[in-house]
PDB file of N, CA and C in Angstrom:
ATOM      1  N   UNK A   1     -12.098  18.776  22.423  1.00  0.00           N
ATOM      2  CA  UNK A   1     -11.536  17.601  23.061  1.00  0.00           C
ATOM      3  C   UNK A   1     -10.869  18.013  24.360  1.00  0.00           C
ATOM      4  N   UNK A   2     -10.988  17.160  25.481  1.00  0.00           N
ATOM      5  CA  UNK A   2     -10.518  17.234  26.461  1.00  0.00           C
ATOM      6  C   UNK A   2      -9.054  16.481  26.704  1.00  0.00           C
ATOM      7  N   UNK A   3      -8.549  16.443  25.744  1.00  0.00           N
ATOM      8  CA  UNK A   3      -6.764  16.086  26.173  1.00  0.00           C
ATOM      9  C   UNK A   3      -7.154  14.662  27.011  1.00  0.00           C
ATOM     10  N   UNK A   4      -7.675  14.039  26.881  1.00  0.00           N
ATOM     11  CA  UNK A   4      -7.249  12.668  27.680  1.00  0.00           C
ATOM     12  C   UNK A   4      -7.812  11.589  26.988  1.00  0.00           C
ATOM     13  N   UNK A   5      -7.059  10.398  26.930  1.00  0.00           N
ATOM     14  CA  UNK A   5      -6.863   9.446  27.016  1.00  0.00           C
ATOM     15  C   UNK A   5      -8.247   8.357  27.465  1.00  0.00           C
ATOM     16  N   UNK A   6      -8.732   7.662  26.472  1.00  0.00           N
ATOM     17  CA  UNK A   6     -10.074   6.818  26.867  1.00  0.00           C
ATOM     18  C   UNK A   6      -9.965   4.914  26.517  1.00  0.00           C
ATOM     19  N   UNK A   7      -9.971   4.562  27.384  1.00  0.00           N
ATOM     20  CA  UNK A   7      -9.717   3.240  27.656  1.00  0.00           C
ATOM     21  C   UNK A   7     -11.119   2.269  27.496  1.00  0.00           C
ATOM     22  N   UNK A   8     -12.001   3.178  27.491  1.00  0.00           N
ATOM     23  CA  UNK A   8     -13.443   2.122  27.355  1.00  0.00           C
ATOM     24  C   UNK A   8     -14.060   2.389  28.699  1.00  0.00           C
ATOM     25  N   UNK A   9     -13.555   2.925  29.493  1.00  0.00           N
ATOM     26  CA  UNK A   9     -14.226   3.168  31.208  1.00  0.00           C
ATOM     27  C   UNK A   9     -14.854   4.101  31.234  1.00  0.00           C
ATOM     28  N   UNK A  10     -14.732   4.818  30.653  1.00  0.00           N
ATOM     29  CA  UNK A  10     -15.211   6.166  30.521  1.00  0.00           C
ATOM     30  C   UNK A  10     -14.587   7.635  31.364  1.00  0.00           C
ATOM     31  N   UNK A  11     -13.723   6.900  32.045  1.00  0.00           N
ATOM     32  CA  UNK A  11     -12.772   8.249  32.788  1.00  0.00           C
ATOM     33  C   UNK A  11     -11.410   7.995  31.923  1.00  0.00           C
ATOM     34  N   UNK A  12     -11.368   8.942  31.823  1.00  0.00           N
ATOM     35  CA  UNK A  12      -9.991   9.552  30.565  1.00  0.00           C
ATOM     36  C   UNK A  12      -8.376   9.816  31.461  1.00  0.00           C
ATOM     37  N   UNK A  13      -7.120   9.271  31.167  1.00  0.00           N
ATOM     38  CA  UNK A  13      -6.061  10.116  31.654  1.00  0.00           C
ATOM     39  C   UNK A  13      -5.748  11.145  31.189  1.00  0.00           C
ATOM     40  N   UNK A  14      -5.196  12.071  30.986  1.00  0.00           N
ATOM     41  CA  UNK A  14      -4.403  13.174  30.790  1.00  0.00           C
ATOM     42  C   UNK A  14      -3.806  12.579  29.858  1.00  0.00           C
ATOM     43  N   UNK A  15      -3.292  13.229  28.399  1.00  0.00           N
ATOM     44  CA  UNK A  15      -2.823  12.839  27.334  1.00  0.00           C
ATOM     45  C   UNK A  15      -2.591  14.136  26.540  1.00  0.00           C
ATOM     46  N   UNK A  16      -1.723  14.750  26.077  1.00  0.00           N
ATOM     47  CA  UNK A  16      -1.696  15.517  25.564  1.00  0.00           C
ATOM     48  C   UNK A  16      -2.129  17.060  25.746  1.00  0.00           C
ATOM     49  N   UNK A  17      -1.739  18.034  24.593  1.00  0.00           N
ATOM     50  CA  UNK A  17      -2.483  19.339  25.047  1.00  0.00           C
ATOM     51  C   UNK A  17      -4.071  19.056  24.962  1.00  0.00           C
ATOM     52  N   UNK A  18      -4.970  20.126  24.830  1.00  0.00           N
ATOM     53  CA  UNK A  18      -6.234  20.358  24.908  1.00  0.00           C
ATOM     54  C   UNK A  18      -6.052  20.687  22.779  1.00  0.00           C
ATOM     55  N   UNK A  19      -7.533  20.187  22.439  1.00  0.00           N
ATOM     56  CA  UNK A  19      -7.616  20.572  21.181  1.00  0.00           C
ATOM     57  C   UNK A  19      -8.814  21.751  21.261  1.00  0.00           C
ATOM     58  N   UNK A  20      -8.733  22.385  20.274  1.00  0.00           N
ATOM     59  CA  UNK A  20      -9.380  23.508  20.468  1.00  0.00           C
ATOM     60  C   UNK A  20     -10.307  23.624  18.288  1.00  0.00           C
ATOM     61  N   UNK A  21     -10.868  24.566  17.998  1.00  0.00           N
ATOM     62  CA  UNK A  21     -11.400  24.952  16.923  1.00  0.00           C
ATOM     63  C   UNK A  21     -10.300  24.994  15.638  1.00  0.00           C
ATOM     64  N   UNK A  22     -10.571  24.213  15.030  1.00  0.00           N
ATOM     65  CA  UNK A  22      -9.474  24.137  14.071  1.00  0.00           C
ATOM     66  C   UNK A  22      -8.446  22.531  13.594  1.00  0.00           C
ATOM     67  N   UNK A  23      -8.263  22.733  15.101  1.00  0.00           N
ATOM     68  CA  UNK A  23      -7.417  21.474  14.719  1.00  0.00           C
ATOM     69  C   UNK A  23      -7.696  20.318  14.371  1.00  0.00           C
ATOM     70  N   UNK A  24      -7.180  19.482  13.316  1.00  0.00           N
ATOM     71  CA  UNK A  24      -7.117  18.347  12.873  1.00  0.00           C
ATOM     72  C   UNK A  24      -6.811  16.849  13.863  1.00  0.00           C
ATOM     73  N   UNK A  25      -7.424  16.190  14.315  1.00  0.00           N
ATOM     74  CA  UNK A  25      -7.454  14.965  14.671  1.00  0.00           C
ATOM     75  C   UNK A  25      -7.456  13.567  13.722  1.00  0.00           C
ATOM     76  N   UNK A  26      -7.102  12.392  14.565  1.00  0.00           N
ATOM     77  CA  UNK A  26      -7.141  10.957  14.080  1.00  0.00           C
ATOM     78  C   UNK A  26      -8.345  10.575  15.056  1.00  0.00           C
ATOM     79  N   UNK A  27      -8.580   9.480  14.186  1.00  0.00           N
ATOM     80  CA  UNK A  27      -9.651   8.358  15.603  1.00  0.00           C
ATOM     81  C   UNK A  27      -8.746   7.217  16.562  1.00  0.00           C
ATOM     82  N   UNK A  28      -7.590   7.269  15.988  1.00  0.00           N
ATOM     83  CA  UNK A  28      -7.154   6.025  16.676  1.00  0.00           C
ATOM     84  C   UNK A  28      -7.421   4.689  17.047  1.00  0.00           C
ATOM     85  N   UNK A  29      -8.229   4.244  16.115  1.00  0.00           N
ATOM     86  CA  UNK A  29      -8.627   3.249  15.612  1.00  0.00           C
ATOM     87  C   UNK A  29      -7.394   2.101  15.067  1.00  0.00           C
ATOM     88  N   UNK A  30      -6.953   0.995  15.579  1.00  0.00           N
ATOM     89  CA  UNK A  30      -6.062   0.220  15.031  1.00  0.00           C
ATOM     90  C   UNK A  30      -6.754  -1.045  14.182  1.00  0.00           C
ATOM     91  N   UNK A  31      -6.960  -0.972  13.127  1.00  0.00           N
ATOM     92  CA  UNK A  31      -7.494  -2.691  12.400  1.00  0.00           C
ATOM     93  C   UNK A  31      -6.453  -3.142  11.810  1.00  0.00           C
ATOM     94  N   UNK A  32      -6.844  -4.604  12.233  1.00  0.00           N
ATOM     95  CA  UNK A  32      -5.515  -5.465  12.168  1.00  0.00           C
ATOM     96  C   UNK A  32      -5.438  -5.785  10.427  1.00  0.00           C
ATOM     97  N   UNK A  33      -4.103  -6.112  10.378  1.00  0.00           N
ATOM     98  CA  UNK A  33      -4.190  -6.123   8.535  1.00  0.00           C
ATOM     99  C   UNK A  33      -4.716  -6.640   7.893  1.00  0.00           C
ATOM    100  N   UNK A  34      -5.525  -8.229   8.009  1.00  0.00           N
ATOM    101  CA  UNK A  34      -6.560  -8.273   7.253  1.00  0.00           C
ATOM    102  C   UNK A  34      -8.046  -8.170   7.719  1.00  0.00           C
ATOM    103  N   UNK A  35      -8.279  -6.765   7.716  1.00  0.00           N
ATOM    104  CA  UNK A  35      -9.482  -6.785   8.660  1.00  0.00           C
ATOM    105  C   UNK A  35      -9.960  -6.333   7.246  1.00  0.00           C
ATOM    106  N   UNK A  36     -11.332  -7.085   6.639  1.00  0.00           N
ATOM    107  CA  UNK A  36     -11.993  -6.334   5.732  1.00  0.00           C
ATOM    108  C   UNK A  36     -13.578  -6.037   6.035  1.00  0.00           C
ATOM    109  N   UNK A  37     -13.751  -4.490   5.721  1.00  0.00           N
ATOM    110  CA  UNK A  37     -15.457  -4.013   5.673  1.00  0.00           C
ATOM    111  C   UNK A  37     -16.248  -5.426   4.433  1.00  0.00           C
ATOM    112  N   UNK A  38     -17.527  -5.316   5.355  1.00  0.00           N
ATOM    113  CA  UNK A  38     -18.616  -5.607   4.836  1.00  0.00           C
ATOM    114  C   UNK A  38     -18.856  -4.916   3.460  1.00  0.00           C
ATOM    115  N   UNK A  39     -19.375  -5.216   2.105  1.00  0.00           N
ATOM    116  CA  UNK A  39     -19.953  -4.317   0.854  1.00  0.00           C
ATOM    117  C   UNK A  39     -21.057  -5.110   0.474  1.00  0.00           C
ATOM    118  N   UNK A  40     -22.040  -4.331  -0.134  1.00  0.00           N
ATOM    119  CA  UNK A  40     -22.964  -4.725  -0.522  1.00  0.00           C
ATOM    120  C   UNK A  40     -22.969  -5.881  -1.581  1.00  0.00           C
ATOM    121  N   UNK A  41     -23.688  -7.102  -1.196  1.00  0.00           N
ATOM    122  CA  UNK A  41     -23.655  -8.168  -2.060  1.00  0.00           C
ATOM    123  C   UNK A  41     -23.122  -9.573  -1.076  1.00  0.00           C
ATOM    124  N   UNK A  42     -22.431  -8.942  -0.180  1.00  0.00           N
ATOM    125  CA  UNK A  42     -21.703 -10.171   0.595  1.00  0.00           C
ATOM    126  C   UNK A  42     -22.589 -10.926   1.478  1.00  0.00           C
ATOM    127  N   UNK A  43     -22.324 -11.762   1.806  1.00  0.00           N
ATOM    128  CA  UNK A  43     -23.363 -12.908   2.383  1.00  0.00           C
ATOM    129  C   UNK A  43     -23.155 -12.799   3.923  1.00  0.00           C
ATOM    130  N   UNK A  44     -23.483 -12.826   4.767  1.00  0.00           N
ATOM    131  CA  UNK A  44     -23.525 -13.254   6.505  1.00  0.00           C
ATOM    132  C   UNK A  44     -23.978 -14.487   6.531  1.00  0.00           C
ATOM    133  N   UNK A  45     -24.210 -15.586   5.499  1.00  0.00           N
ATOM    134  CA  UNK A  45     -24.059 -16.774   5.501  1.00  0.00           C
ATOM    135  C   UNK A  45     -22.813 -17.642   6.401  1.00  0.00           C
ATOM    136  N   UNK A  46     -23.048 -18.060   7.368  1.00  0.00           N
ATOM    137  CA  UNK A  46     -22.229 -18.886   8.175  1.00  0.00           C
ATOM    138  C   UNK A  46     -21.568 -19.932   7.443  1.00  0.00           C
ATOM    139  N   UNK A  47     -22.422 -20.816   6.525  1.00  0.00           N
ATOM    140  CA  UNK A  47     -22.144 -21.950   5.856  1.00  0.00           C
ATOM    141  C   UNK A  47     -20.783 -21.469   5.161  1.00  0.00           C
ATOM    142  N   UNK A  48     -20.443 -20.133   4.462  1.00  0.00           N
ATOM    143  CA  UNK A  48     -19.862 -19.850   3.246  1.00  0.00           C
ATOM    144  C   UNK A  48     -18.530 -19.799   3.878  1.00  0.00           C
ATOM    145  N   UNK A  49     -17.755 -20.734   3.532  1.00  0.00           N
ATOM    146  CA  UNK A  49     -15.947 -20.308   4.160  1.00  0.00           C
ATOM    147  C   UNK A  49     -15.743 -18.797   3.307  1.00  0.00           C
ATOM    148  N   UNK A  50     -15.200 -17.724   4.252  1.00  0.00           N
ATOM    149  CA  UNK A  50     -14.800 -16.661   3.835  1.00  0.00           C
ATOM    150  C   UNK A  50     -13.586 -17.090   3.036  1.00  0.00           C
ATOM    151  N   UNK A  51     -13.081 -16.070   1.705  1.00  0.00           N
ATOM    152  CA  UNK A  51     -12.334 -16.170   0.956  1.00  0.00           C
ATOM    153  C   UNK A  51     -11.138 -15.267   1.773  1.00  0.00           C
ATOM    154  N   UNK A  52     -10.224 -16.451   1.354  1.00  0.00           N
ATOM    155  CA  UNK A  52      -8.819 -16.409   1.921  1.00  0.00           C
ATOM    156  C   UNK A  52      -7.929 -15.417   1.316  1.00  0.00           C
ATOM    157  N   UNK A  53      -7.730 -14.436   1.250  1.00  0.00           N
ATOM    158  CA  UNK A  53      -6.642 -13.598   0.343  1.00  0.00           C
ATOM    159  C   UNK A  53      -5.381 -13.656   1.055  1.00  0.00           C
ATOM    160  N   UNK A  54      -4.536 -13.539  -0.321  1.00  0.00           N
ATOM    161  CA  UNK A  54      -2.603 -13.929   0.333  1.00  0.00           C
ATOM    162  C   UNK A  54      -2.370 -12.703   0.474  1.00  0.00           C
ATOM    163  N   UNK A  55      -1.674 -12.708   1.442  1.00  0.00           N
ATOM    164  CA  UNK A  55      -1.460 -11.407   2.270  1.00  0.00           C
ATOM    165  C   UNK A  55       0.453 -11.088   0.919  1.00  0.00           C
ATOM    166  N   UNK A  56       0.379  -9.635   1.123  1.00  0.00           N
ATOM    167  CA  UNK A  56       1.241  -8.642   0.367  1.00  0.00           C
ATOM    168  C   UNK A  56       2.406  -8.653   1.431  1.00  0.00           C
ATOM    169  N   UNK A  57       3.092  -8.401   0.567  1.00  0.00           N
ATOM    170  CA  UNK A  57       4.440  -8.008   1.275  1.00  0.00           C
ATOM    171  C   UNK A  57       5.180  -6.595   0.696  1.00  0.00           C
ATOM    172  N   UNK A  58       5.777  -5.684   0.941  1.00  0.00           N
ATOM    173  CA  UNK A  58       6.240  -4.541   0.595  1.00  0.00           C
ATOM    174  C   UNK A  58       7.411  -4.803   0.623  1.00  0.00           C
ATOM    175  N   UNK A  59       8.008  -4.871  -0.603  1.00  0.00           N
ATOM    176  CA  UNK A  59       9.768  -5.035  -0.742  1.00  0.00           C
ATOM    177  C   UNK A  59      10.772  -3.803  -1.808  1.00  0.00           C
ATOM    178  N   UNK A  60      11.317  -3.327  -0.967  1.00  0.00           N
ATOM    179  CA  UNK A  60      12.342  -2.006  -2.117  1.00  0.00           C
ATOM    180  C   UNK A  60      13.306  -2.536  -2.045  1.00  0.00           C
ATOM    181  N   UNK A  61      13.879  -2.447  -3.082  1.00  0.00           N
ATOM    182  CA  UNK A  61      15.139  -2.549  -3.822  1.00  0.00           C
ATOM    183  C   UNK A  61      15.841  -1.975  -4.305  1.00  0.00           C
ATOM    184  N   UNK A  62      17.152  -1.680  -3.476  1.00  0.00           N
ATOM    185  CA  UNK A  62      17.997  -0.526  -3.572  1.00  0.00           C
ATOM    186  C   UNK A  62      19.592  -1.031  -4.509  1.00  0.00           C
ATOM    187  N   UNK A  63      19.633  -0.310  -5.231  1.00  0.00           N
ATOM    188  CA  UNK A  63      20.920  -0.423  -5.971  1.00  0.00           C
ATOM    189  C   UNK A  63      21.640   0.499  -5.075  1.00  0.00           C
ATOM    190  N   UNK A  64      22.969  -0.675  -5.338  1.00  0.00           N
ATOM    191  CA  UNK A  64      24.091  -0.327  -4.210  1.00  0.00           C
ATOM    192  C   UNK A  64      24.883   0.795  -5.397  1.00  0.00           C
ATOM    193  N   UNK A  65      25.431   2.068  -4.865  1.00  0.00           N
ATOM    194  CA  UNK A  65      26.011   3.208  -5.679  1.00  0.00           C
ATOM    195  C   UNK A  65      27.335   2.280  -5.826  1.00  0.00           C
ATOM    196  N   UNK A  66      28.230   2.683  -6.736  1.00  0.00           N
ATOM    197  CA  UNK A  66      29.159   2.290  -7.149  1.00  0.00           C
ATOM    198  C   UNK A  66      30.454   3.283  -6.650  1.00  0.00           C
ATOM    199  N   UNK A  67      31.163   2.777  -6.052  1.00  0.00           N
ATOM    200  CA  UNK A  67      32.042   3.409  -4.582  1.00  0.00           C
ATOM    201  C   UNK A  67      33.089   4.411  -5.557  1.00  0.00           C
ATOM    202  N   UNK A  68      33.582   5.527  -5.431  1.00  0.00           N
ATOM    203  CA  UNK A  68      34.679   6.293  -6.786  1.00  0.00           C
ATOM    204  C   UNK A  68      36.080   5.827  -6.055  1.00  0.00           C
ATOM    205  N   UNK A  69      36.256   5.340  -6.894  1.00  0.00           N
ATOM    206  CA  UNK A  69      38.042   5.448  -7.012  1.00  0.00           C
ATOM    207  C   UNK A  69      38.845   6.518  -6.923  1.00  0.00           C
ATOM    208  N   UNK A  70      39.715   6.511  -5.753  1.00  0.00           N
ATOM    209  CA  UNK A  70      40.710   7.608  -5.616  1.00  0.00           C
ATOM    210  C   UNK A  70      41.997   7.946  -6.637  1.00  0.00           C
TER     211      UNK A  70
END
């Protein structure tokens, strides 16, 4: 890899060091959260309203410690 930065133009900025033999990379690829792949069986039928799934929420729940008395 040439250390730069690709926008779709095909000339790259400067971004980082140089990668070399070894090192581990990402694609940098962003899909938006409900982006779902195609699987075998599914229709490209236009007619078919795609099925709506309810989107998740991630919630933790922290117990508050109980403060010591002096």
């Amino acid at each position: 890899d040439d250390g730069k930065l690709f926008h779709g133009s095909g000339v790259g900025d400067p971004f980082g060091p140089r990668c070399y033999k070894g090192d581990v990379m990402g694609c940098g690829i962003m899909f938006p959260r409900d982006y779902g792949r195609d699987s075998e069986g599914d229709s490209d039928d236009a007619s078919e309203p795609p099925e709506v799934k309810v989107k998740m929420r991630n919630v933790m729940y922290l117990e508050e410690e109980e403060e010591e008395e002096e």
